[in-house]
Protein backbone atom coordinates (compact mmCIF):
# COMPACT_ATOMS: atom_id res chain seq x y z
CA UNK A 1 31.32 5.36 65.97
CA UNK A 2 29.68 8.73 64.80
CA UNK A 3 31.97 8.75 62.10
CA UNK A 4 32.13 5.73 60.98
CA UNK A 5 27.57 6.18 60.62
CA UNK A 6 28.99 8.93 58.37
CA UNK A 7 31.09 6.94 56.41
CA UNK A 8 28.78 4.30 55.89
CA UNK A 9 26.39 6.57 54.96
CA UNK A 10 28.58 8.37 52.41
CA UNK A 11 29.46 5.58 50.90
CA UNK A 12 25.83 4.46 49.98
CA UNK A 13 25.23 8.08 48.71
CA UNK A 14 27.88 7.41 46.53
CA UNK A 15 26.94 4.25 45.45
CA UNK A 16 23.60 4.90 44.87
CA UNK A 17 24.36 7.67 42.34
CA UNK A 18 26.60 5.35 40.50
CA UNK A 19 23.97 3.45 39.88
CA UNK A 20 21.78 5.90 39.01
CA UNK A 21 24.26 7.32 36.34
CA UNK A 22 24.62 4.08 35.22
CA UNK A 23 20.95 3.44 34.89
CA UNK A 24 20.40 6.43 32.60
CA UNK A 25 23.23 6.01 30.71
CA UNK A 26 22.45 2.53 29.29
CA UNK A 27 18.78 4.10 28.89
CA UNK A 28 19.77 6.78 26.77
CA UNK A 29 21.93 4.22 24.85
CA UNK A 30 19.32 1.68 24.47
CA UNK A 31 17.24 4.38 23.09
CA UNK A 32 19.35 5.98 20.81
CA UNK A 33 19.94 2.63 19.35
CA UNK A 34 16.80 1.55 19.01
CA UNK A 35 16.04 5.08 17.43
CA UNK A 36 19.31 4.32 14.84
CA UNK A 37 17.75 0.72 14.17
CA UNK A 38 13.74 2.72 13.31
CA UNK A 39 16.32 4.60 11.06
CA UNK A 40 17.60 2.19 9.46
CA UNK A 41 15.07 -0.12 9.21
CA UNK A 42 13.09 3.08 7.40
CA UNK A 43 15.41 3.98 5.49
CA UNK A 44 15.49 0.39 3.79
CA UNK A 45 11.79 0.32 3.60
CA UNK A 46 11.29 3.43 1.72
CA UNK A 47 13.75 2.41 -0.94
CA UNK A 48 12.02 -0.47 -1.67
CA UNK A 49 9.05 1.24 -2.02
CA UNK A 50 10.34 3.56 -4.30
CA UNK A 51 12.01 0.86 -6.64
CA UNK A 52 8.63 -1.05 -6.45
CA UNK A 53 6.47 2.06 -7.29
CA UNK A 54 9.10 2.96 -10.49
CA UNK A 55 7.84 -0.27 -11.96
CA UNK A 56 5.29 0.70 -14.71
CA UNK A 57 2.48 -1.78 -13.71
CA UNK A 58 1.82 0.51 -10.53
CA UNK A 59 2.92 3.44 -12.95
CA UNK A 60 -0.38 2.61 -14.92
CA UNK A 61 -2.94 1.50 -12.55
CA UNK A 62 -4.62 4.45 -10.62
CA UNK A 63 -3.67 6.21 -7.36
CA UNK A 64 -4.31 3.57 -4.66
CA UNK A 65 -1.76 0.47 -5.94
CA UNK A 66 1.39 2.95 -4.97
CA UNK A 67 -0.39 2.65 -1.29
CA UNK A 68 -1.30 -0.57 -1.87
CA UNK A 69 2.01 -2.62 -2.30
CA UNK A 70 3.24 -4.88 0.05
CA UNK A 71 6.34 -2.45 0.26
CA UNK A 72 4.31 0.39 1.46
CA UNK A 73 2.82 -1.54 3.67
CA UNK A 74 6.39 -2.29 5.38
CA UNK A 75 7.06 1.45 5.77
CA UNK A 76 3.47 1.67 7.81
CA UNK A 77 4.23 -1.51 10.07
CA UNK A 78 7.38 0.18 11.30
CA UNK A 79 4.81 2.47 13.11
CA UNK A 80 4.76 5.72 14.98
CA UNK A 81 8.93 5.51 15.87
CA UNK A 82 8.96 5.67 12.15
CA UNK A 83 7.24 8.67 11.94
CA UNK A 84 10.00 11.32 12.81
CA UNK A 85 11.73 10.43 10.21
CA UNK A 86 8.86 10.30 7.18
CA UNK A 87 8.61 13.59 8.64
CA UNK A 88 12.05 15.17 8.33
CA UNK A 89 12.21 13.78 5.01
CA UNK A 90 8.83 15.51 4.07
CA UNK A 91 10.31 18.91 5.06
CA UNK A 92 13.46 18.37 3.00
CA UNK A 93 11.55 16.91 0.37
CA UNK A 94 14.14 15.06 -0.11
CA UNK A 95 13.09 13.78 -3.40
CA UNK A 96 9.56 13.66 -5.54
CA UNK A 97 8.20 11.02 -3.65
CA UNK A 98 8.64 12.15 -0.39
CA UNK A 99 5.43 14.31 -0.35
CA UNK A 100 3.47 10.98 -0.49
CA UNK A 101 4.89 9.83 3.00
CA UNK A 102 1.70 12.05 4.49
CA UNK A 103 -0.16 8.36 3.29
CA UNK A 104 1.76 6.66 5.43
CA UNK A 105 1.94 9.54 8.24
CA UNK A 106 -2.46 9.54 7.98
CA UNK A 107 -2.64 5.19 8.57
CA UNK A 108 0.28 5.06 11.11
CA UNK A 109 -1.33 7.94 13.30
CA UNK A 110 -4.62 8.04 12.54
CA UNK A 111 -4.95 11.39 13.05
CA UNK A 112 -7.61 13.23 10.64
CA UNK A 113 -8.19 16.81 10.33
CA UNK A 114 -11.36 17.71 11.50
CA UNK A 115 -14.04 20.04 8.86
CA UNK A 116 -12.76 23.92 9.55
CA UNK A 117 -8.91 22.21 8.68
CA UNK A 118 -9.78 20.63 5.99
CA UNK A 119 -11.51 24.17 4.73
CA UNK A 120 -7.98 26.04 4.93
CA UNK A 121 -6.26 23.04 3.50
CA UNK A 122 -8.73 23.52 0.32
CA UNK A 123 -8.04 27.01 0.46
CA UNK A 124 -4.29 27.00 0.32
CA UNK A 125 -4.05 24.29 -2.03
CA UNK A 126 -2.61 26.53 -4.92
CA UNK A 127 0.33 28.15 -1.97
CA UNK A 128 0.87 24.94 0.41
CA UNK A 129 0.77 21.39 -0.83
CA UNK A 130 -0.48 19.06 1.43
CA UNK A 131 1.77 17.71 2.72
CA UNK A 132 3.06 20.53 4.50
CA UNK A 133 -0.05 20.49 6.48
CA UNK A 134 1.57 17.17 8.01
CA UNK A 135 4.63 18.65 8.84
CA UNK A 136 3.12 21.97 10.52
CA UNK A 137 0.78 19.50 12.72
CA UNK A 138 3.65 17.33 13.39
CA UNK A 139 6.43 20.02 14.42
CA UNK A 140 3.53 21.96 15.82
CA UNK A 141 0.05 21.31 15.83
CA UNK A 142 0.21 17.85 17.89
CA UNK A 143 1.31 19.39 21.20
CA UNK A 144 -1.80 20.75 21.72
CA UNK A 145 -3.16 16.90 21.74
CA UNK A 146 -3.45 17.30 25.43
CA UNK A 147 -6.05 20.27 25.68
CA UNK A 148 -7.85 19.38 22.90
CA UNK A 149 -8.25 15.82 24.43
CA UNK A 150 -9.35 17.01 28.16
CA UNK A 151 -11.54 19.90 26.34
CA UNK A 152 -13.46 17.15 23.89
CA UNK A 153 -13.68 14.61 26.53
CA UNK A 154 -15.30 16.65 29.17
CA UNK A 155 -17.76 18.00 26.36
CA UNK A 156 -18.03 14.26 25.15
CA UNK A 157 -18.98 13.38 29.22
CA UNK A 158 -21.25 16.49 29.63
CA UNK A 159 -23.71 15.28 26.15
CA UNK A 160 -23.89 11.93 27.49
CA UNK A 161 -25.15 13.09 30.44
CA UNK A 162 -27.40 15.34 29.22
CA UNK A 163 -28.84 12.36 27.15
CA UNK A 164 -27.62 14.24 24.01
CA UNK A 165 -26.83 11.20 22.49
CA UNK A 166 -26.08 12.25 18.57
CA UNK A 167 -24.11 15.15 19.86
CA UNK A 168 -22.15 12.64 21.94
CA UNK A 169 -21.21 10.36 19.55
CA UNK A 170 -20.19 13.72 16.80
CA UNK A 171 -17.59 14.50 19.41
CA UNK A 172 -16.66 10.76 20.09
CA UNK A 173 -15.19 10.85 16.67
CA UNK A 174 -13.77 14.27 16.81
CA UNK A 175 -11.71 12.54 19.90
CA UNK A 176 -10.89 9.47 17.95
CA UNK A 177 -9.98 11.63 15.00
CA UNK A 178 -6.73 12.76 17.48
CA UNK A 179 -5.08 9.44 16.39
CA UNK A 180 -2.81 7.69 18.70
CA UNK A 181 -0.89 10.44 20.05
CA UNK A 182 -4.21 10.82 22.22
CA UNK A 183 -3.95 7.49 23.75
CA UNK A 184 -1.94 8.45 26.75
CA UNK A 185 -4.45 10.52 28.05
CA UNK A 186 -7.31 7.70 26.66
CA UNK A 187 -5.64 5.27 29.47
CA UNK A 188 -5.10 7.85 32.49
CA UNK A 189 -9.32 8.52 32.13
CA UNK A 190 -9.40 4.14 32.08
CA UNK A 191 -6.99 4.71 35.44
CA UNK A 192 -9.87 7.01 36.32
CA UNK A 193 -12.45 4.42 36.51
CA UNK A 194 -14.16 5.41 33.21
CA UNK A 195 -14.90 2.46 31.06
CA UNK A 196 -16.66 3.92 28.23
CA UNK A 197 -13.10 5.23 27.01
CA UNK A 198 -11.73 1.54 26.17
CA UNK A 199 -13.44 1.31 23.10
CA UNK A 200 -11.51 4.17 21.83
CA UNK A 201 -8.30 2.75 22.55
CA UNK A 202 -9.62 -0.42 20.56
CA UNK A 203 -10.77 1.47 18.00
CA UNK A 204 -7.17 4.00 17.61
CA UNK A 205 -5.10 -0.02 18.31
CA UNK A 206 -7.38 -1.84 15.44
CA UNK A 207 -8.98 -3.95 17.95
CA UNK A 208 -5.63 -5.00 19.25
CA UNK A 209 -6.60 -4.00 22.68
CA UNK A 210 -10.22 -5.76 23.20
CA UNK A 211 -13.23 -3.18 23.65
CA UNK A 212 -15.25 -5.19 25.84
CA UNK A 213 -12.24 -5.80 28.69
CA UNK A 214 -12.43 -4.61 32.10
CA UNK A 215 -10.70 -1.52 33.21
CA UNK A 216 -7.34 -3.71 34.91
CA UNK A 217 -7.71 -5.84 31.86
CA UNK A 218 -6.96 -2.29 29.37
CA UNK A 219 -4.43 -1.01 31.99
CA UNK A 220 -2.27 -4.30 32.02
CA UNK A 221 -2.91 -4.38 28.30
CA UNK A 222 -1.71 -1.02 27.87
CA UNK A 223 1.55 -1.48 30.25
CA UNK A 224 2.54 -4.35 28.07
CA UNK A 225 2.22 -2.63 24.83
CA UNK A 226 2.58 0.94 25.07
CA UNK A 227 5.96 1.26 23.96
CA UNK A 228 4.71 0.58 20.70
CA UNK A 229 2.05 3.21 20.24
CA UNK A 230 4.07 6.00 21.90
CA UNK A 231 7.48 7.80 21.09
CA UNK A 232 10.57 7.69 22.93
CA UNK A 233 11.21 10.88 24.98
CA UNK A 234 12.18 13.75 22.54
């Protein structure tokens, strides 16, 4: 009977991993085909743009209509999967145009250098287009998104209640100004119980996600739709 118990037992063991292994396995395929479709889809978007942008009425009008098109605009609605890639073909520089994927980099993310980065961005103009600025933050400078979230936000807490309300809202944007990589962390303080944090995620998802919804009202909201504002597992 005892061994039998065993067998049984075993056999479950056995079964269970199976499925386990079979679980992660069509995971890890489903994502590296949707990351293979992001490819592809970019790939096909930033061609167009570039045949679109050869043409010589955006040749002669000023600066804005090559960010303006309805082609650029396709690259940008692929969103932050997309971004990876504008990336790696950035650092390449895979041909002249590739410098001006930081454009679509800045709307996609959101993310904006705050005052002192903006300084040494001036300052090595001449040395380091700027561009390359993009790719350092993005191979680099983004996993510190974390800290610098939790270190503004309890600063951000501390000035509100000290009344300090101009001070407050100064480091409400330098929190926003983290782009969308920051919204993780946004939603665990909304976990938390603290409301005031929704209209930052409304603000970072262009009012997709409402600013004046309760706290299970963001969470469901952000269970529903976070696949599209975060990236796969790297």
């Amino acid at each position: 009977m005892m061994n039998n118990k065993i067998n049984i037992y075993n056999n479950l063991k056995a079964i269970l991993l199976i499925v386990l292994i079979t679980i992660f396995t069509i995971y890890g395929y489903t994502t590296t085909i949707m990351k293979e479709d992001i490819k592809i889809r970019f790939e096909k978007a930033y061609k167009a743009w570039k045949i679109r942008i050869a043409k010589p009425d955006l040749i002669k009008s000023s600066g804005p209509g090559i960010f303006s098109c309805k082609e650029h605009k396709a690259i940008i609605d692929l969103g932050i999967k997309a971004v990876p890639f504008m990336i790696n073909k950035m650092e390449c520089k895979e041909d002249a145009w590739t410098p001006q994927l930081r454009v679509a980099v800045s709307k996609i993310t959101k993310k904006k250098f705050n005052k002192e980065k903006k300084e040494e961005i001036k300052r090595s103009m001449s040395k380091t287009p700027y561009y390359i600025h993009w790719v350092k933050w993005w191979k680099e400078d983004r996993k510190q998104t974390p800290r610098q979230f939790e270190k503004l936000y309890q600063l951000w807490k501390n000035k509100k209640n000290q009344k300090k309300y101009k001070k407050a809202k100064e480091i409400y944007k330098k929190i926003t100004n983290l782009g969308v990589l920051a919204l993780p962390y946004m939603v665990n303080k909304v976990r938390q119980g603290d409301s005031d944090v929704i209209a930052m995620i409304s603000e970072l998802t262009d009012g997709k996600m409402k600013k004046n919804v309760k706290i299970s009202d963001c969470i469901n909201w952000w269970k529903k739709n976070k696949q599209k504002w975060t990236l796969p597992s790297e």
